[in-house]
Protein backbone atom coordinates (compact mmCIF):
# COMPACT_ATOMS: atom_id res chain seq x y z
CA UNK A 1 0.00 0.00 0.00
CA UNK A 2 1.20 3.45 -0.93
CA UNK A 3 2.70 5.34 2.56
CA UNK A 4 -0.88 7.95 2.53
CA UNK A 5 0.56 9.26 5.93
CA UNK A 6 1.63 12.34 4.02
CA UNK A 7 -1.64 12.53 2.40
CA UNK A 8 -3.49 12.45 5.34
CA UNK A 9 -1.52 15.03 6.81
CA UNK A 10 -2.03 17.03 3.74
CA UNK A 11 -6.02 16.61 3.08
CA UNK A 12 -8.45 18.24 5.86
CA UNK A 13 -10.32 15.19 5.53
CA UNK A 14 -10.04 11.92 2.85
CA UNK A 15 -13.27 10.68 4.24
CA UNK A 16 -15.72 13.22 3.20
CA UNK A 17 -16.44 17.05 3.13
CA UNK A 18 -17.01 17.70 6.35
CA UNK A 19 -14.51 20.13 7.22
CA UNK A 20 -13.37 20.05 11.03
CA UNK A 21 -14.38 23.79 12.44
CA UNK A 22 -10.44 24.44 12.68
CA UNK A 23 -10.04 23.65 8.75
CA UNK A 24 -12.61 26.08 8.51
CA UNK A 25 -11.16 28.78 10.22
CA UNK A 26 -7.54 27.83 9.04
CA UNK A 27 -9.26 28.83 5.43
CA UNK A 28 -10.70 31.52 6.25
CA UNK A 29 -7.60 33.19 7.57
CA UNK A 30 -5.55 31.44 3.82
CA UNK A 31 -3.84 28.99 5.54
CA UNK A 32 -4.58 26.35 2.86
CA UNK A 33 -6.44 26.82 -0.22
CA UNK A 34 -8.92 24.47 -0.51
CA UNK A 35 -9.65 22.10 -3.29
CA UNK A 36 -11.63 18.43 -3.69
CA UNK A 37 -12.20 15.49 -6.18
CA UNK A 38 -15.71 14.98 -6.48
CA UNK A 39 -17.67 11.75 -7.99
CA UNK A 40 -20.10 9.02 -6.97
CA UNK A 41 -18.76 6.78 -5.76
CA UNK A 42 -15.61 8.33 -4.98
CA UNK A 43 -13.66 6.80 -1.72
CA UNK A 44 -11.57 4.38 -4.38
CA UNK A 45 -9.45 7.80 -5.94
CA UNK A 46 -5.92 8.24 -5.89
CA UNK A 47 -6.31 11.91 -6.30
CA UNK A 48 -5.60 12.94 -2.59
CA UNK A 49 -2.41 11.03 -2.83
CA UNK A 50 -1.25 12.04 -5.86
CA UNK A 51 -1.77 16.24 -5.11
CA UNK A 52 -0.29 16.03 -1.19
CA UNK A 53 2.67 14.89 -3.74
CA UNK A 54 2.36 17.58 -6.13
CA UNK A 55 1.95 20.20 -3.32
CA UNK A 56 5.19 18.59 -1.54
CA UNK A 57 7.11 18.78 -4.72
CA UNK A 58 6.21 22.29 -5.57
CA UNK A 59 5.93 23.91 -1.75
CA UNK A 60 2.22 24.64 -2.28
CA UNK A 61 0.13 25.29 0.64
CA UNK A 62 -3.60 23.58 -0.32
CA UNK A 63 -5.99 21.04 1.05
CA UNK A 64 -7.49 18.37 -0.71
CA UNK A 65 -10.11 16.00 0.22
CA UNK A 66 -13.14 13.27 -0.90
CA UNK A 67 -16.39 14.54 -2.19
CA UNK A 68 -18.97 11.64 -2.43
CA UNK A 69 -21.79 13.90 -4.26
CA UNK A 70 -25.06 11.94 -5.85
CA UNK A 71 -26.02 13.71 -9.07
CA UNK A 72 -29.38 14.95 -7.51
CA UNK A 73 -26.79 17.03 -4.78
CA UNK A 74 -24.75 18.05 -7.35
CA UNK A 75 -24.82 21.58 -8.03
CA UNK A 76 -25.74 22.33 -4.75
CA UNK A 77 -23.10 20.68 -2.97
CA UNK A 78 -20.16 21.87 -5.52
CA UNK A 79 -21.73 25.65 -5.23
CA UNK A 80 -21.75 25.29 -1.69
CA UNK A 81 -17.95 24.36 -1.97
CA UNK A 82 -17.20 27.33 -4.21
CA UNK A 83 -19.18 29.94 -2.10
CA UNK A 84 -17.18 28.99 0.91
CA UNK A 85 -14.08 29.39 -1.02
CA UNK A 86 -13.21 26.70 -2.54
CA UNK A 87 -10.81 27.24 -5.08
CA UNK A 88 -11.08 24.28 -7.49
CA UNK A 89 -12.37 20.73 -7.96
CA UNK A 90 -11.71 17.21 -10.20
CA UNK A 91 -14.86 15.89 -11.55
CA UNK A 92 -15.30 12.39 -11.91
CA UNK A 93 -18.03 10.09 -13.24
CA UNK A 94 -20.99 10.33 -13.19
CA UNK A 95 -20.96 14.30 -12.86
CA UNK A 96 -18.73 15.21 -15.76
CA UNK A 97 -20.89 16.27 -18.18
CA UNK A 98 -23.54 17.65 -15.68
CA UNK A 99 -20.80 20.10 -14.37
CA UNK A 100 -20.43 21.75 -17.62
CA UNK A 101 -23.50 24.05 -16.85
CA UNK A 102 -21.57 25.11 -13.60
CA UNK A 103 -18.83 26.55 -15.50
CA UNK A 104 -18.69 30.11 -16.79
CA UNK A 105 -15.76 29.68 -19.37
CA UNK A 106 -14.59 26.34 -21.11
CA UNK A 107 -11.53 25.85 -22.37
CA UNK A 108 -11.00 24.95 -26.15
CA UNK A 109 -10.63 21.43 -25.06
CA UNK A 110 -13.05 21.22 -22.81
CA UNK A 111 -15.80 22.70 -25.33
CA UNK A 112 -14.39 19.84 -28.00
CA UNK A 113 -14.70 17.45 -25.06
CA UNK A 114 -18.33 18.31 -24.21
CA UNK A 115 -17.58 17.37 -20.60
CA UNK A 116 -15.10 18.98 -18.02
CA UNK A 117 -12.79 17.20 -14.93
CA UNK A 118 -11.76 20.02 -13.68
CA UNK A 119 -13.26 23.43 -12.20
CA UNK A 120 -10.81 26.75 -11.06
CA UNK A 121 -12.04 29.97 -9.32
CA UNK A 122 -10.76 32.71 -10.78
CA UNK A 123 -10.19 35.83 -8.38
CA UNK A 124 -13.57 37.43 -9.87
CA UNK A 125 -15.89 34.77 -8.96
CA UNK A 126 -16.10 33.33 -12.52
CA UNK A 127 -15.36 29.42 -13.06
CA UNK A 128 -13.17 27.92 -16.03
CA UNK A 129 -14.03 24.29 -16.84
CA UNK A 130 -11.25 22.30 -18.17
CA UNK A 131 -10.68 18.97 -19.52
CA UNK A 132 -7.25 17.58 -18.77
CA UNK A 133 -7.57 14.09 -19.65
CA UNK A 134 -6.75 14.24 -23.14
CA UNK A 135 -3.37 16.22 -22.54
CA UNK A 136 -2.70 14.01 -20.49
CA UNK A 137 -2.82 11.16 -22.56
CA UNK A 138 -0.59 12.77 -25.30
CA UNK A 139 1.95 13.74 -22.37
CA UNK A 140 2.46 9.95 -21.35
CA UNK A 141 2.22 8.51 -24.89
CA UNK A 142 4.66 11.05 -26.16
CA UNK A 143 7.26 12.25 -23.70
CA UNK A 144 6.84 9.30 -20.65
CA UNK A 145 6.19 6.27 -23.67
CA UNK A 146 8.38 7.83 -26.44
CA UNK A 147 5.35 6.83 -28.70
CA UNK A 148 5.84 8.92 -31.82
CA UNK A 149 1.64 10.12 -33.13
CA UNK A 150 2.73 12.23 -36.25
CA UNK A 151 1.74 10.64 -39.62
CA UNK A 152 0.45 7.07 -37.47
CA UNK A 153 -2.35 5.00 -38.09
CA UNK A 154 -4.79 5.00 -34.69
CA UNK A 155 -7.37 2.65 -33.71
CA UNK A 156 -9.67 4.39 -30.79
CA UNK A 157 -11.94 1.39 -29.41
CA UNK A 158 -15.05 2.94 -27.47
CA UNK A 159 -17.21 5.94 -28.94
CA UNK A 160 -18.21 6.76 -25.05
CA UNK A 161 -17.40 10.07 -23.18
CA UNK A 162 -13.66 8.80 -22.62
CA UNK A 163 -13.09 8.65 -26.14
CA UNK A 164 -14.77 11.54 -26.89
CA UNK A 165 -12.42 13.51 -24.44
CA UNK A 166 -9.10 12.26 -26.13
CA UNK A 167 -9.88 12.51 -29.58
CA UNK A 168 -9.18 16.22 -30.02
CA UNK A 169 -5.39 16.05 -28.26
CA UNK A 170 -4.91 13.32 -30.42
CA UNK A 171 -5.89 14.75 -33.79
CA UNK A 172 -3.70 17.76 -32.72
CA UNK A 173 -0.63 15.15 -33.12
CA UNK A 174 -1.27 14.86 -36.82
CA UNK A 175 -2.08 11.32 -37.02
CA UNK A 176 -2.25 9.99 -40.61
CA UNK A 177 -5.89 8.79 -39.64
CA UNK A 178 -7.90 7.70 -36.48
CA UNK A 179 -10.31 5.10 -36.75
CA UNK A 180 -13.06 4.93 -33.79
CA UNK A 181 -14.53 2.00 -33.35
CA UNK A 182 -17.24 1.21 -31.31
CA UNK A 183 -20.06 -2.00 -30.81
CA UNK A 184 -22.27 0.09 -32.51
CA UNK A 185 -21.25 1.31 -35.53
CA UNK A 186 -23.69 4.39 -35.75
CA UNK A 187 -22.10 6.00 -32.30
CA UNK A 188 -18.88 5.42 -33.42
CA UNK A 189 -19.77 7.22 -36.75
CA UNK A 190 -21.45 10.35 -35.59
CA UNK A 191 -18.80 11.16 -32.80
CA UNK A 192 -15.78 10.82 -36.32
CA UNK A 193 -18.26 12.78 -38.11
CA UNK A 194 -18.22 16.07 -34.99
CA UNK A 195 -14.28 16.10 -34.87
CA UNK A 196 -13.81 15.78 -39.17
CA UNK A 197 -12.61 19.36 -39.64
CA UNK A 198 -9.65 18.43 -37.00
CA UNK A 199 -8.09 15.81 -39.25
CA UNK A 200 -8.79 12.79 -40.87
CA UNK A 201 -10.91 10.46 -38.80
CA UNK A 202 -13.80 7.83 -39.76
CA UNK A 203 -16.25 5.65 -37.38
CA UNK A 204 -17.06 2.14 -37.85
CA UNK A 205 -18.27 -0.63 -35.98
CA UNK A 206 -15.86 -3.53 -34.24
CA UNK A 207 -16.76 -5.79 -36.82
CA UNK A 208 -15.79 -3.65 -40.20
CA UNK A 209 -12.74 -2.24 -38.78
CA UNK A 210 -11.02 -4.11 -41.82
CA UNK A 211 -7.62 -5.54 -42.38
CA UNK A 212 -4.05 -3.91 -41.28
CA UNK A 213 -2.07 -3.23 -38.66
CA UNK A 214 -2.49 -0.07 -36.61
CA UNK A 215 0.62 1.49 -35.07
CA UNK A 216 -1.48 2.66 -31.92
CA UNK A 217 -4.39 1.01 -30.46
CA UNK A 218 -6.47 2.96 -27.72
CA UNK A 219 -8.67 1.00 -25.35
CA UNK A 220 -11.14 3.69 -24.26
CA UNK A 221 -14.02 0.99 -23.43
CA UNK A 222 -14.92 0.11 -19.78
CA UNK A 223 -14.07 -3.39 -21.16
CA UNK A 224 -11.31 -3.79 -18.94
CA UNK A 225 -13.09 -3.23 -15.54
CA UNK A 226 -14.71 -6.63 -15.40
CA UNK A 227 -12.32 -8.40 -17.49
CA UNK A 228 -13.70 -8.17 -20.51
CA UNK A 229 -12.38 -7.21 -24.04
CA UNK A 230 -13.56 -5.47 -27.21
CA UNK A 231 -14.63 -7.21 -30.41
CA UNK A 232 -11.52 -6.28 -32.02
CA UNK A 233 -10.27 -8.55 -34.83
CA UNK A 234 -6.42 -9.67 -34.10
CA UNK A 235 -5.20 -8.82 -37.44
CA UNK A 236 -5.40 -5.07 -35.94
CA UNK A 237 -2.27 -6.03 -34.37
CA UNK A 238 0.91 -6.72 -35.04
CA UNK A 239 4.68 -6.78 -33.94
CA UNK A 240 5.27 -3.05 -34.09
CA UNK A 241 1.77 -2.37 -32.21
CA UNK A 242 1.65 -0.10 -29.44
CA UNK A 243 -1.39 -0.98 -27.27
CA UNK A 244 -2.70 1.94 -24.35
CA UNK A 245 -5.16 0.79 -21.97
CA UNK A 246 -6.96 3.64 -20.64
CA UNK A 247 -8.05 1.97 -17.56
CA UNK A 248 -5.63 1.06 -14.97
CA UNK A 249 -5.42 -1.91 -11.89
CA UNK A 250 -3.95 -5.06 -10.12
CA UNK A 251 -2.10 -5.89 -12.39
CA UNK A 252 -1.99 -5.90 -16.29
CA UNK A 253 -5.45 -5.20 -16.98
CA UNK A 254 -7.81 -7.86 -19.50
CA UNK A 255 -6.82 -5.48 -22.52
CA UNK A 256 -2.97 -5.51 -21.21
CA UNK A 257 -3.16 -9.28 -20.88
CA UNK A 258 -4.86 -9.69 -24.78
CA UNK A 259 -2.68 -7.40 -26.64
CA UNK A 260 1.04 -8.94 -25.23
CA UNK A 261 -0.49 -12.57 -26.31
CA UNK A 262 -0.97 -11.55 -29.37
CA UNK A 263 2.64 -10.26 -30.11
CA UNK A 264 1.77 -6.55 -30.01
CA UNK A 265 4.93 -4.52 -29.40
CA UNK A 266 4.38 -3.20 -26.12
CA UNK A 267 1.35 -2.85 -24.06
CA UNK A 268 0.23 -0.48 -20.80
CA UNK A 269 -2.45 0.39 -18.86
CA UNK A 270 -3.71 4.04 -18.07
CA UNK A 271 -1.42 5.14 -14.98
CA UNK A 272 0.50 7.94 -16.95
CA UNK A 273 -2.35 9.29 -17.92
CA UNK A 274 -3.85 9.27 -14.15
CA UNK A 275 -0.54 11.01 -13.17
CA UNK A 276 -0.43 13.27 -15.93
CA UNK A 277 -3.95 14.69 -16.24
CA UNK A 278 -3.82 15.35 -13.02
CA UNK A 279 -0.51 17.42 -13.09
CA UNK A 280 -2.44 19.84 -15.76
CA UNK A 281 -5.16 20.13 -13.47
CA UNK A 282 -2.94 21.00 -10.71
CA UNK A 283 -0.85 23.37 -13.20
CA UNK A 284 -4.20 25.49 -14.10
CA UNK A 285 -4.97 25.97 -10.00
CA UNK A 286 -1.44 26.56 -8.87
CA UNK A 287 0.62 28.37 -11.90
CA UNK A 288 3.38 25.49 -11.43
CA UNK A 289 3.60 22.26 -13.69
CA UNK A 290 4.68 19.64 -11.31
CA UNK A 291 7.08 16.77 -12.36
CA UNK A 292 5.34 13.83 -12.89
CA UNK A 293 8.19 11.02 -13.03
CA UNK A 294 8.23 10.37 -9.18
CA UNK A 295 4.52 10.50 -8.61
CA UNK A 296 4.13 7.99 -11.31
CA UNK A 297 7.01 5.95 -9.77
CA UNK A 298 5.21 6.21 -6.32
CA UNK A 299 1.88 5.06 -7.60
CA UNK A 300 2.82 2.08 -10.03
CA UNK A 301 4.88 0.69 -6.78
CA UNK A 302 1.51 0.70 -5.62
CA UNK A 303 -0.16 -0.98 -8.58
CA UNK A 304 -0.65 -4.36 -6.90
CA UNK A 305 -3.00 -3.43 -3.76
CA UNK A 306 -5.62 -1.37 -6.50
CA UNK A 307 -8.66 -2.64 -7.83
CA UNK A 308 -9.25 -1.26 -11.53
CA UNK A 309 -9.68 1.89 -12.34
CA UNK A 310 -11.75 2.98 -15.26
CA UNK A 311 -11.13 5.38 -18.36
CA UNK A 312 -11.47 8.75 -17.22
């Protein structure tokens, strides 16, 4: 298990929202800016551990704790967090697209996205929504991975809000094409069809993905969570493959597991991009890009004692 000592010293509370009445008067006279992951369920995150590392790194003074938030308490709960001066959240399923009509600015990529995971005050009351987890895809592929994108053939499995976050980051890469496939071959079509003028990018269904190898091959389904695996014909693969699991686990995850048997190159599961989407969020609230390299050492040695995580 991961040493959390330092990240309960550095979260008012991992538990919940409840703030203790000292952590409320410690904020109000800026001891520690205050900030929060929120989903549903949300007591599984790594996000508390991973910023009381950031903040150590970097020298930041900032709290960070658990919000378990049902959609119905959603925007009363967050508001409540912002009016008491909160200074930024992560957003995590189910509430990603629901926060979007809390936010008073989106980012470019957040507005491709059509969902944000990540909210910042700004000092005149205003909100910008962000969406970090496609950046921080193309930071592990590209500078943790050495996985070169430019002029590549990509196969994105899933046509689901996790694809739909990455696709724009990835397009910005000049692929020579990304093909989205998808069980149905109708979703997977319409969400190629609202990113066309980014690049060159069709949607087709698992089943008429066609012959040849693909030099990158995204898992963006939930697949992996209870060891399942897309419909993905083999001959996708082959020995100079580079398979990316976007979820992450104990272990190599189901996609991990089918992709090495069947002689791809190399295969990995979605850690990096844990570590570095979360470094971008922290870079928008703080000013200061923390390295990721000995976070992401930290958590992998922890890789063994974690259930599955899923695509963000």
């Amino acid at each position: 298990m991961p040493d959390m000592t330092a990240a309960r010293r550095f979260s008012v509370s991992l538990r919940g929202d409840r703030v203790p009445r000292r952590a409320q008067n410690e904020t109000m006279e800026g001891a520690a800016d205050q900030y929060a992951v929120v989903g549903h369920p949300v007591a599984h995150s790594l996000s508390p551990f991973i910023h009381s590392l950031f903040a150590r790194q970097t020298g930041q003074s900032m709290s960070y704790r658990l919000m378990d938030v049902t959609p119905e308490e959603f925007t009363q709960r967050v508001g409540g967090f912002f009016a008491a001066g909160g200074r930024g959240i992560n957003i995590t399923v189910p509430h990603k697209t629901r926060a979007l009509q809390l936010a008073t600015e989106l980012t470019e990529r957040a507005r491709q996205a059509g969902a944000i995971n990540t909210l910042a005050a700004r000092r005149d009351g205003t909100l910008l929504g962000d969406n970090t987890d496609g950046v921080g895809l193309v930071q592990d592929l590209t500078h943790n991975l050495q996985v070169e994108l430019a002029d590549r053939r990509i196969l994105l499995l899933g046509a689901g809000g996790a694809a739909r976050g990455v696709i724009a980051p990835l397009l910005a890469q000049n692929p020579r094409i990304i093909v989205v496939a998808n069980r149905t071959a109708e979703r997977a079509q319409a969400l190629a069809a609202s990113f066309a003028a980014l690049g060159d990018i069709r949607g087709t269904g698992f089943g008429q993905i066609g012959r040849g190898e693909f030099d990158l091959v995204i898992n963006a389904t939930s697949a992996s969570l209870t060891g399942e695996l897309p419909e993905v014909p083999t001959g996708v693969l082959g020995p100079d493959t580079f398979c990316y699991d976007m979820a992450y686990g104990k272990g190599d995850t189901a996609f991990v597991r089918w992709a090495l048997g069947r002689g791809c190159r190399r295969a990995v599961p979605g850690w990096g991009m844990l570590v570095e989407q979360a470094a971008e969020s922290f870079r928008l609230w703080r000013g200061v890009r923390p390295l990721t390299a000995p976070v992401l050492a930290a958590l992998t040695g922890t890789a063994t004692d974690r259930g599955p995580g899923p695509p963000r």
